[in-house]
N, C-alpha and C. Protein backbone atom coordinates (compact mmCIF):
# COMPACT_ATOMS: atom_id res chain seq x y z
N UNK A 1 120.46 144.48 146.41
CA UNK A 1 119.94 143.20 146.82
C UNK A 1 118.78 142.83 145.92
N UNK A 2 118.96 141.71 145.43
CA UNK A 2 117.27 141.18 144.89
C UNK A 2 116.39 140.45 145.87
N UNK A 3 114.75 140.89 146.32
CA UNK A 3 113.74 140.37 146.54
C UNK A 3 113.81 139.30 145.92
N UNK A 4 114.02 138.10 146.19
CA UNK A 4 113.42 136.87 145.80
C UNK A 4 112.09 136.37 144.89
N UNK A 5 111.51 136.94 146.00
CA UNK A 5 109.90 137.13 145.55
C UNK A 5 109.30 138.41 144.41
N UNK A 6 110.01 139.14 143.90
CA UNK A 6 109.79 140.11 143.01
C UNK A 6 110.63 140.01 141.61
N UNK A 7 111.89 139.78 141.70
CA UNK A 7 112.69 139.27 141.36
C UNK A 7 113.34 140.66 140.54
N UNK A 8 113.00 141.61 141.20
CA UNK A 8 113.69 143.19 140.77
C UNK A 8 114.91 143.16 142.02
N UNK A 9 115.72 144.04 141.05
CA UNK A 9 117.08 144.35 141.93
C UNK A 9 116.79 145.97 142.68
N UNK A 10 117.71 145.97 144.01
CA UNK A 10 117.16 147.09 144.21
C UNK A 10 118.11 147.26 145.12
N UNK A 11 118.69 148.98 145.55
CA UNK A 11 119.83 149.18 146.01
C UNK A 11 120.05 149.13 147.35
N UNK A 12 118.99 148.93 148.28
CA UNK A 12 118.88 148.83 149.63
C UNK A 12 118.64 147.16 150.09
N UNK A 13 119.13 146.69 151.10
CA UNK A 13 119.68 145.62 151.37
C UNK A 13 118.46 145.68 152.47
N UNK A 14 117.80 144.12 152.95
CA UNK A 14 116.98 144.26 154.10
C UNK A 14 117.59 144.47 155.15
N UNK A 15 116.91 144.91 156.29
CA UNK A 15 117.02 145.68 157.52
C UNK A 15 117.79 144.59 158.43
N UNK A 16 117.18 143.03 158.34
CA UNK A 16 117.63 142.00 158.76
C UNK A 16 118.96 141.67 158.36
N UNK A 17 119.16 141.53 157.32
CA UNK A 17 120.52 141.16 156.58
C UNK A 17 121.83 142.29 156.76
N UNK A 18 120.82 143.58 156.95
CA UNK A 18 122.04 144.69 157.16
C UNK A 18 122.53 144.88 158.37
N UNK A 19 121.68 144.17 159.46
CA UNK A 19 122.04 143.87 160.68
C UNK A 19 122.92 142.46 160.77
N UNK A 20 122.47 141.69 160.16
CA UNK A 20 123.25 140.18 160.32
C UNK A 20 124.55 140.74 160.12
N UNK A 21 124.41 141.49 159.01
CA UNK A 21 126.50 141.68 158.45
C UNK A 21 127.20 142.68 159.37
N UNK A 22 126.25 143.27 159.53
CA UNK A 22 127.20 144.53 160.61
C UNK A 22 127.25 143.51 161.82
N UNK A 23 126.47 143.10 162.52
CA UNK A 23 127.04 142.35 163.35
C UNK A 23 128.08 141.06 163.22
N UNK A 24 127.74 140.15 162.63
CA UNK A 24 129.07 138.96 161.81
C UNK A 24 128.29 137.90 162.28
N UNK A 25 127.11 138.02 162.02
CA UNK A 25 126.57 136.73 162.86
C UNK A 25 126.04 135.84 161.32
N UNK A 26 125.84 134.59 161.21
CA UNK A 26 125.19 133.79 160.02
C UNK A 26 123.60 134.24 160.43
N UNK A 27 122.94 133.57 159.51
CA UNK A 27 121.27 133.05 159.45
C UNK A 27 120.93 132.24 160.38
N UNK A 28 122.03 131.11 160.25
CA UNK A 28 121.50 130.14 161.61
C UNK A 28 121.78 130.64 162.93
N UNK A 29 122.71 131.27 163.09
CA UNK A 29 123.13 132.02 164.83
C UNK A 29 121.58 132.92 164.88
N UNK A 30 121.42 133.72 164.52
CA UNK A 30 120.16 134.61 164.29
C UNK A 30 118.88 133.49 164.21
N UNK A 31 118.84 132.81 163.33
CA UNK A 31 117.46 131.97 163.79
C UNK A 31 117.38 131.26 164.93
N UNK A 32 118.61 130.79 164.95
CA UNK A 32 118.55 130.23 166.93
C UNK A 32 118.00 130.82 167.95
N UNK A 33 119.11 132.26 167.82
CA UNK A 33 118.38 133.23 168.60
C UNK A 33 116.96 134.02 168.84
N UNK A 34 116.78 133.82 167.69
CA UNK A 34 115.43 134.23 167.89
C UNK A 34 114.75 132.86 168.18
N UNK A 35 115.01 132.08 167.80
CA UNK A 35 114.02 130.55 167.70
C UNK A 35 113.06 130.07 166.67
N UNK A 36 113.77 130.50 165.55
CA UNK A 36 112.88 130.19 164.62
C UNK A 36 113.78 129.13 163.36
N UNK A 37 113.31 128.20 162.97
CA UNK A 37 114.09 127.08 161.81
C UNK A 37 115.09 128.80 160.70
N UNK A 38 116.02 128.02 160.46
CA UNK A 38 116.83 128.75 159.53
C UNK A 38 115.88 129.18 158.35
N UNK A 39 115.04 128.19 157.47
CA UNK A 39 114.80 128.66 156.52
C UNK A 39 113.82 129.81 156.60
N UNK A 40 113.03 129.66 158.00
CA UNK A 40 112.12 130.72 158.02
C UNK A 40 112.81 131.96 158.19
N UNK A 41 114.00 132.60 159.22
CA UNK A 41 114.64 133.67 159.19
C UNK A 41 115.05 133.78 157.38
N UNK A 42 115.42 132.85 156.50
CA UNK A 42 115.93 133.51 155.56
C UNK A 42 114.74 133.81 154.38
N UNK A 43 113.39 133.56 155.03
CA UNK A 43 112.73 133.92 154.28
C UNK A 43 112.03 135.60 154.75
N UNK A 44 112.46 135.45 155.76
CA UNK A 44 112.14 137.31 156.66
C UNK A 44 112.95 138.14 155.54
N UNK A 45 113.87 137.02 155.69
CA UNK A 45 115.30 138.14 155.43
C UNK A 45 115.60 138.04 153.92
N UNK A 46 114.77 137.97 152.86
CA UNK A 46 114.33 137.88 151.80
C UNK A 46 113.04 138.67 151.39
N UNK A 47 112.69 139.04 152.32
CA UNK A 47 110.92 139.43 152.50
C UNK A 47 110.05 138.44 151.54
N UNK A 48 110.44 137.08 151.59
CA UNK A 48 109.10 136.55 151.24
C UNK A 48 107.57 136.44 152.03
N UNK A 49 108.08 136.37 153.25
CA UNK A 49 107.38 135.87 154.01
C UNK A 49 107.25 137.46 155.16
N UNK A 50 106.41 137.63 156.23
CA UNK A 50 106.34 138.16 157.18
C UNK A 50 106.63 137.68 158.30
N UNK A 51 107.36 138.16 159.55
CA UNK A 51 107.23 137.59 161.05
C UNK A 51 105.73 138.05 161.74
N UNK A 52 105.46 136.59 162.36
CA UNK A 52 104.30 136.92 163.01
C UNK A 52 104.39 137.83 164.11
N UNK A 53 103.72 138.77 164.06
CA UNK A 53 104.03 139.80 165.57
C UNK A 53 104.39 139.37 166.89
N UNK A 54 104.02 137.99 166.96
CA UNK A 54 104.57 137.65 168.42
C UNK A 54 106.35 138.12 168.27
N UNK A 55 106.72 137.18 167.29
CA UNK A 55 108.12 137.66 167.27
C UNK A 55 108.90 138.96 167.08
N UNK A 56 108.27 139.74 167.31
CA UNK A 56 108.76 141.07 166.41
C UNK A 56 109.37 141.38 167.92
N UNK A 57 109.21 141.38 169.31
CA UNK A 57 110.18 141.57 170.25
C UNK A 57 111.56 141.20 170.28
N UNK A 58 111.23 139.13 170.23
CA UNK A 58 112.53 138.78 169.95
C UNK A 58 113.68 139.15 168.97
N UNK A 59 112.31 139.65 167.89
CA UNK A 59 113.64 139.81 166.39
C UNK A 59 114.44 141.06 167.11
N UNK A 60 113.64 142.21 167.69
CA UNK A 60 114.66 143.40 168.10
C UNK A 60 115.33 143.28 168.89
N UNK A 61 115.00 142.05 169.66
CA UNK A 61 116.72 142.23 170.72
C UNK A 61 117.25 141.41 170.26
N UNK A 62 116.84 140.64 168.96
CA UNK A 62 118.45 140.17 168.75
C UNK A 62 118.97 141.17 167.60
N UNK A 63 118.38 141.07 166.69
CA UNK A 63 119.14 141.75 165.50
C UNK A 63 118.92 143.76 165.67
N UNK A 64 118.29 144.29 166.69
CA UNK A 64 118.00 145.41 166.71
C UNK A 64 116.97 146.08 165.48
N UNK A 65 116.49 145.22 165.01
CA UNK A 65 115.61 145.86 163.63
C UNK A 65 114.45 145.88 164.27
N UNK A 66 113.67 146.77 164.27
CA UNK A 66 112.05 147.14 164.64
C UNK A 66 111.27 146.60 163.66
N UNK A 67 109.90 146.42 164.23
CA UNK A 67 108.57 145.96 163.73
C UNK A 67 108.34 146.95 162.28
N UNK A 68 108.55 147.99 162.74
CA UNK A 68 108.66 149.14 161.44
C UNK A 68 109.23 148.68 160.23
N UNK A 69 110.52 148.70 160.74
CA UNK A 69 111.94 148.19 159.44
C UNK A 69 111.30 147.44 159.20
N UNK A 70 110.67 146.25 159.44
CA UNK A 70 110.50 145.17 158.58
C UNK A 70 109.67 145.13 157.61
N UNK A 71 108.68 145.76 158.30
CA UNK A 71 107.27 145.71 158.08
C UNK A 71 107.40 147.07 156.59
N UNK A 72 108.02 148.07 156.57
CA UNK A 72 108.70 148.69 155.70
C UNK A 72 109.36 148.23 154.18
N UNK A 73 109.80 147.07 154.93
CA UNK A 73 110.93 146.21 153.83
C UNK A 73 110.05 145.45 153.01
N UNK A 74 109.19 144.72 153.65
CA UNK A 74 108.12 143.85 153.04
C UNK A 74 107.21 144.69 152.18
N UNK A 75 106.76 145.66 152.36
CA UNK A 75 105.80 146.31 151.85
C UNK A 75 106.71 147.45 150.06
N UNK A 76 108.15 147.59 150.80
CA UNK A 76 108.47 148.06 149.35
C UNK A 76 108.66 146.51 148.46
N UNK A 77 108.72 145.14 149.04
CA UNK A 77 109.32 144.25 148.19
C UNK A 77 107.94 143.88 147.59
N UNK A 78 107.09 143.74 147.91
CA UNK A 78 106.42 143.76 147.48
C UNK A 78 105.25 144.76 146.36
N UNK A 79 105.38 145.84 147.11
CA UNK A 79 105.22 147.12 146.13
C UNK A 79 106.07 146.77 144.53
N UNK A 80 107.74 146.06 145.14
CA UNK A 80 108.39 146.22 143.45
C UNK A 80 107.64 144.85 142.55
N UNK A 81 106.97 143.94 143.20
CA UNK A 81 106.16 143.02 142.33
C UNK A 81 105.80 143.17 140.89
């Protein structure tokens, strides 16, 4: 997957996205669900951006990814800067 924001390729796919596909759901079903505009889930799910901690409940019951995973994902995408 490429970081957007780094613009290095790298062999692990985000935590979000690896959940979207195993489950079969789009970006927009998932931003609904959680309640957030599409472009902002696809910027989670890019790691440009961070979820504000309020959401970090909703994100795990929908997509099952923890505050960790994410917070994980962001910090190597950024590390590859």
């Amino acid at each position: 997957m490429r970081f957007a924001n780094s613009g290095v390729m790298s062999d692990s796919v985000h935590p979000l996205k690896a959940s979207r596909l195993r489950r079969g759901t789009s970006q927009q079903q998932d931003a609904d669900a959680i309640g957030v505009n599409v472009n902002t889930f696809a910027g989670w799910e890019r790691a440009e951006m961070m979820p504000a901690p309020r959401r970090w409940a909703k994100i795990q019951e929908v997509t099952g990814v923890t505050a960790e995973q994410i917070t994980a994902a962001f910090t190597k995408a950024e590390a590859a800067v």
